[in-house]
C-alpha atoms as a PDB file:
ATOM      1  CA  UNK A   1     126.212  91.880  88.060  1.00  0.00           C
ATOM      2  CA  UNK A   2     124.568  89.121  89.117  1.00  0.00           C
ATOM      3  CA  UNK A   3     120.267  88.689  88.836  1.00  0.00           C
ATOM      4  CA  UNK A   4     120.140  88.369  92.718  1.00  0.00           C
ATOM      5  CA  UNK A   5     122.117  91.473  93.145  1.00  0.00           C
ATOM      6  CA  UNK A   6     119.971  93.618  90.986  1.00  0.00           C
ATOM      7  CA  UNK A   7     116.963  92.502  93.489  1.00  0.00           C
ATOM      8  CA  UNK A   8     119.206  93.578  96.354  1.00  0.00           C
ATOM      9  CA  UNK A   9     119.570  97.385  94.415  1.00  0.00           C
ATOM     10  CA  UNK A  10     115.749  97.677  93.367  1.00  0.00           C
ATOM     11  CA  UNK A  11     114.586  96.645  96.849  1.00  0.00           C
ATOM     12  CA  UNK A  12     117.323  99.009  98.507  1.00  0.00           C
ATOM     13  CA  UNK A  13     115.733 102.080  96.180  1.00  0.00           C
ATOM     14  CA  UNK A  14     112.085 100.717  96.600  1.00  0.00           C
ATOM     15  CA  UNK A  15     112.697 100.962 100.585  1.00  0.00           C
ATOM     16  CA  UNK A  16     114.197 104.370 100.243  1.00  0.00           C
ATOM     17  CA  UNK A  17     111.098 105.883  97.985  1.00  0.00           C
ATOM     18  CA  UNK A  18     108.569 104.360 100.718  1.00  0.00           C
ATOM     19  CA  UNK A  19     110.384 106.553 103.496  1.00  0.00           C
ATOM     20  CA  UNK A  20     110.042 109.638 100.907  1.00  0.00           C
ATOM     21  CA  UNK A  21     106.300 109.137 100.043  1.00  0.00           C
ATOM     22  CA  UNK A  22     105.609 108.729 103.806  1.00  0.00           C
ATOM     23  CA  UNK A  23     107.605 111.646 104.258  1.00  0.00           C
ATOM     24  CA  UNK A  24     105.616 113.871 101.553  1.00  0.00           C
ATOM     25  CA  UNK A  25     102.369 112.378 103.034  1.00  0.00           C
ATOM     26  CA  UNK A  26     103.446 113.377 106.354  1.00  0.00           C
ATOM     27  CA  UNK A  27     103.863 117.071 105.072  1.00  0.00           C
ATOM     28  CA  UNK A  28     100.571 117.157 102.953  1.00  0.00           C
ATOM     29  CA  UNK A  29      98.748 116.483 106.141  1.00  0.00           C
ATOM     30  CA  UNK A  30      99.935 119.023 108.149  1.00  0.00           C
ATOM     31  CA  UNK A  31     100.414 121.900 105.297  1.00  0.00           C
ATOM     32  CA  UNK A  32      97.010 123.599 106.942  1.00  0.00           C
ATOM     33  CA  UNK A  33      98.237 123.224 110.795  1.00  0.00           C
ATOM     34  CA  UNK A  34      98.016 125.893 112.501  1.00  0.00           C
ATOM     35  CA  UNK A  35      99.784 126.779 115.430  1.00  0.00           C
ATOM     36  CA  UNK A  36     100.364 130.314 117.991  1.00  0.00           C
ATOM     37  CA  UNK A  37     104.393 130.151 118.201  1.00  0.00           C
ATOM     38  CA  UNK A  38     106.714 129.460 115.631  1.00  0.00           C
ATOM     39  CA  UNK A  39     107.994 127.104 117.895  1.00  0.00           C
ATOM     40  CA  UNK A  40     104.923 124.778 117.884  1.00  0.00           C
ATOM     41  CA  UNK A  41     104.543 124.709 113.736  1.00  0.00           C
ATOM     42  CA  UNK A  42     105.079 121.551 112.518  1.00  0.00           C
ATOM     43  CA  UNK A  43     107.965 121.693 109.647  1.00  0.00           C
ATOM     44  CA  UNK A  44     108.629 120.521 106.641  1.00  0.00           C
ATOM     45  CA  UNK A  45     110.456 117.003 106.309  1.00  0.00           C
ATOM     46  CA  UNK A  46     112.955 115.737 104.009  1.00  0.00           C
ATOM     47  CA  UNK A  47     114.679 112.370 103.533  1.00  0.00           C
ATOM     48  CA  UNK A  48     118.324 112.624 103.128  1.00  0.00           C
ATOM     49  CA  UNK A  49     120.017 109.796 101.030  1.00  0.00           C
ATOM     50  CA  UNK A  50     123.195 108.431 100.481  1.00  0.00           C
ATOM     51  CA  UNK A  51     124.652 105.495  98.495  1.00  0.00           C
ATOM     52  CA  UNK A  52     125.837 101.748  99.688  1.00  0.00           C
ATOM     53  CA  UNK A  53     129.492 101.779  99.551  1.00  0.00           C
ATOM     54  CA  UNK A  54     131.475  98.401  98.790  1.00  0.00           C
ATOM     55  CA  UNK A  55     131.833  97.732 102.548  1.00  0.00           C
ATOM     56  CA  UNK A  56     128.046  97.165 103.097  1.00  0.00           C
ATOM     57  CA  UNK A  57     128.102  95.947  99.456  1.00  0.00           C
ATOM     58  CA  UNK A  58     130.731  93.033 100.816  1.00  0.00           C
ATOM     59  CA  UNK A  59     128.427  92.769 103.893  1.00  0.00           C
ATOM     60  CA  UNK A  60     125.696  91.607 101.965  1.00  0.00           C
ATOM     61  CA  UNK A  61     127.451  89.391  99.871  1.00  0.00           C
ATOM     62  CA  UNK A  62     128.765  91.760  96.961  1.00  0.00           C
ATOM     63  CA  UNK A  63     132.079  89.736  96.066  1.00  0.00           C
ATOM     64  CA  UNK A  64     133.219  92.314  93.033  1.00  0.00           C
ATOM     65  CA  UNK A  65     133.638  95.553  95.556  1.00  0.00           C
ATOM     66  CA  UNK A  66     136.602  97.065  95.892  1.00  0.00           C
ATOM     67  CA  UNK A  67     138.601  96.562  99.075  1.00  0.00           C
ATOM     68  CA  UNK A  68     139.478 100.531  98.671  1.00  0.00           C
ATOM     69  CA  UNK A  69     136.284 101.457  98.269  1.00  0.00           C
ATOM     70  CA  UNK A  70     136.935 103.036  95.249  1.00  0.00           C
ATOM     71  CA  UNK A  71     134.158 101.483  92.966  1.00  0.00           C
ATOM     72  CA  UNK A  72     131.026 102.548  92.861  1.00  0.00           C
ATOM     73  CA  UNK A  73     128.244 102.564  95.745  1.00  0.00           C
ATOM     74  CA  UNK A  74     125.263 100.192  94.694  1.00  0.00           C
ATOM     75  CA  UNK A  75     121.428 100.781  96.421  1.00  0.00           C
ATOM     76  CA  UNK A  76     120.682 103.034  98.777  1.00  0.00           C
ATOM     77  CA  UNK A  77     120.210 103.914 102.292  1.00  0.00           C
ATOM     78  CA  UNK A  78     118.053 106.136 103.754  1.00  0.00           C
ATOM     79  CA  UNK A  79     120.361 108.775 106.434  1.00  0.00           C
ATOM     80  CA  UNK A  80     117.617 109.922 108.420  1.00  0.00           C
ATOM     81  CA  UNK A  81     115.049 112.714 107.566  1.00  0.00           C
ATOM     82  CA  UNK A  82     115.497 116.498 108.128  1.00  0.00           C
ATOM     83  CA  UNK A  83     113.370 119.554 109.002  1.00  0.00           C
ATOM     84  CA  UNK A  84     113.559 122.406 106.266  1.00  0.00           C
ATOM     85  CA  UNK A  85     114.821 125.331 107.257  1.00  0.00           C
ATOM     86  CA  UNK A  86     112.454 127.688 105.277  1.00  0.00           C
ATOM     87  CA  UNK A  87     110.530 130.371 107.228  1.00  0.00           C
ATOM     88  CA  UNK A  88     107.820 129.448 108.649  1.00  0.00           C
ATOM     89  CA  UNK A  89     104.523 131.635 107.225  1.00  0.00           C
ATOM     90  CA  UNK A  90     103.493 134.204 110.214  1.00  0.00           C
ATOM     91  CA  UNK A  91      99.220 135.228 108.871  1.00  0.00           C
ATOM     92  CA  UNK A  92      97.875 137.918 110.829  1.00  0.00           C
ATOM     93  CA  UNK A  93      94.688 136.480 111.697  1.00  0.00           C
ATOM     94  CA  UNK A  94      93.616 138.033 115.052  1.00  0.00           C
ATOM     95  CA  UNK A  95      90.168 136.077 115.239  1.00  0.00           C
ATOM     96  CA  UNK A  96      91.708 132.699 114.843  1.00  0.00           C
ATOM     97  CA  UNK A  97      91.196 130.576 117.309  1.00  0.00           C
ATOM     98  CA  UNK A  98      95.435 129.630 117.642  1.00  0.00           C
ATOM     99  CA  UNK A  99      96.104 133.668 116.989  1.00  0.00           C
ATOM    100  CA  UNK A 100      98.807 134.465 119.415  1.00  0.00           C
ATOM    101  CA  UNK A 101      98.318 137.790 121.390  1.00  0.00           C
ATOM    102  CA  UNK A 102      99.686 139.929 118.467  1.00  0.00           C
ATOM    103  CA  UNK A 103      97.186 138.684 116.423  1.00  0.00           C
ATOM    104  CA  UNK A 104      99.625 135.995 114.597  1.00  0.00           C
ATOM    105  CA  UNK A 105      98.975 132.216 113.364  1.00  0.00           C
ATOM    106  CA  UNK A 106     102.117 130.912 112.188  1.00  0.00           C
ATOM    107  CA  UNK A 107     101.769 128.209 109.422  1.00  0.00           C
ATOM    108  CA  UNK A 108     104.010 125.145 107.899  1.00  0.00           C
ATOM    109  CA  UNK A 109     107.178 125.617 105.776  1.00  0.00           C
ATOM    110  CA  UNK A 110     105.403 122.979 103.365  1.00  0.00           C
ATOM    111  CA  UNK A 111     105.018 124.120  99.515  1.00  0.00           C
ATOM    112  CA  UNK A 112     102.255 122.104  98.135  1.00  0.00           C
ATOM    113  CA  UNK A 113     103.393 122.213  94.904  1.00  0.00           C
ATOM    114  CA  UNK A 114     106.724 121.115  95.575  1.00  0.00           C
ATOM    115  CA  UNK A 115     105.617 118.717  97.750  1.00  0.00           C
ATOM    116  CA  UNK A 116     103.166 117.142  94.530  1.00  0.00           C
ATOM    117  CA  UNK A 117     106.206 117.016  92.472  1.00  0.00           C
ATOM    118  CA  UNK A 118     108.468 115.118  94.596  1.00  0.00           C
ATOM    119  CA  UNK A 119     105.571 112.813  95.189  1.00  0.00           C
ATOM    120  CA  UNK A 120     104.938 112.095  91.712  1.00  0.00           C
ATOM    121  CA  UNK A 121     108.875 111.458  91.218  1.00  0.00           C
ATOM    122  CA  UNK A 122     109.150 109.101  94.141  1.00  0.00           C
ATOM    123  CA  UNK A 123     106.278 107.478  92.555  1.00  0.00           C
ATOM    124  CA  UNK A 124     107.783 106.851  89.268  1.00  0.00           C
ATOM    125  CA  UNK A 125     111.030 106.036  90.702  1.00  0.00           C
ATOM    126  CA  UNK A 126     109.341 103.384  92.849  1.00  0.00           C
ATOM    127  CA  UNK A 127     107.819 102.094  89.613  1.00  0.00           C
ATOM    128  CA  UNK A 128     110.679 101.792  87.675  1.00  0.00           C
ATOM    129  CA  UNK A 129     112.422  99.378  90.650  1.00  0.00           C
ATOM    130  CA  UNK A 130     109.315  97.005  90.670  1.00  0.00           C
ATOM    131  CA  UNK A 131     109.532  96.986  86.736  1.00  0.00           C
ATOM    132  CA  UNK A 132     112.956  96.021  86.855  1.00  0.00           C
ATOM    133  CA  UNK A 133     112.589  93.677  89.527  1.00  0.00           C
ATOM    134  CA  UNK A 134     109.284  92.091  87.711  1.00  0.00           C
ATOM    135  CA  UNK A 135     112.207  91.945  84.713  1.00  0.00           C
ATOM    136  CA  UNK A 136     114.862  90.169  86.566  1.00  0.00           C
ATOM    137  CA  UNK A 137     112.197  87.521  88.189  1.00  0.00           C
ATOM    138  CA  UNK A 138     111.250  86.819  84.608  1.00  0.00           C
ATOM    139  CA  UNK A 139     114.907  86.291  83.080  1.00  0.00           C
ATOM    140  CA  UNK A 140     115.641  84.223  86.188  1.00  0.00           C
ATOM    141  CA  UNK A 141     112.389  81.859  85.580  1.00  0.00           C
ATOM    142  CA  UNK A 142     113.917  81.786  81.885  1.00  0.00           C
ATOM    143  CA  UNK A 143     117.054  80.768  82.804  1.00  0.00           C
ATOM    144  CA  UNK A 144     115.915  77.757  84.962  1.00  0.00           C
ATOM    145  CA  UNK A 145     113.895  76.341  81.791  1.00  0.00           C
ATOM    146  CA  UNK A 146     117.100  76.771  79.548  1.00  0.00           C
ATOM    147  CA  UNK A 147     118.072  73.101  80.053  1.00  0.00           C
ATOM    148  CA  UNK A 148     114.534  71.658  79.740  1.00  0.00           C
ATOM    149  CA  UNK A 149     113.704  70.343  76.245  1.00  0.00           C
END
């Protein structure tokens, strides 16, 4: 695996953990929203992933993928993002403002707590790629002074 390529992975995963922090920010803002029908509650969101197979590898410029696609998928793509399908959480709260006429205020499917942890893991993931790209930039700068003396 070539130095450029492993630029071409970290930056694939780095792109994918922005759309997941946005995602998680996006949910943490609205975990409070109120709303009178369930059908007016904002949802929870979720990025769905999947890997790079050898025929966007090749694309790119990959020349070691397989023509069957049988090797393994390098970097990652981001599908689209998802609503959860979790209930919703109904509050009987008749003299809220949003209360429905049975007294209802239905609120997100978001679990703070779940939502923290995923954040903190994108994070770290995120931090890892920009570590390892920060490590390939360096052995490629190396590499060009080899022949210097």
């Amino acid at each position: 695996m070539s130095l450029s390529n492993i630029f071409t992975i970290s930056g694939s995963a780095m792109s994918a953990q922005t759309v997941r922090l946005n995602t998680i920010a996006s949910n943490m803002a609205n975990v409070d929203s109120a709303a009178s029908s369930a059908d007016q509650t904002y949802r929870a969101r979720k990025p769905v992933f999947s890997k790079m197979m050898n025929d966007s590898m090749r694309q790119y410029g990959w020349n070691n993928a397989t023509a069957d696609n049988s090797g393994a998928g390098i970097g990652v793509k981001v599908d689209g993002i998802v609503e959860s399908d979790a209930p919703l959480q109904p509050r009987y709260e008749p003299d809220h403002p949003m209360a429905n006429e049975d007294g209802y205020v239905f609120y997100p499917n978001v679990n703070p707590m779940e939502e923290m942890a995923d954040m903190m893991s994108a994070s770290r993931s995120f931090q890892t790629n920009v570590e390892i790209m920060n490590s390939a930039k360096s052995m490629m700068q190396k590499m060009l002074t080899l022949g210097q003396s």
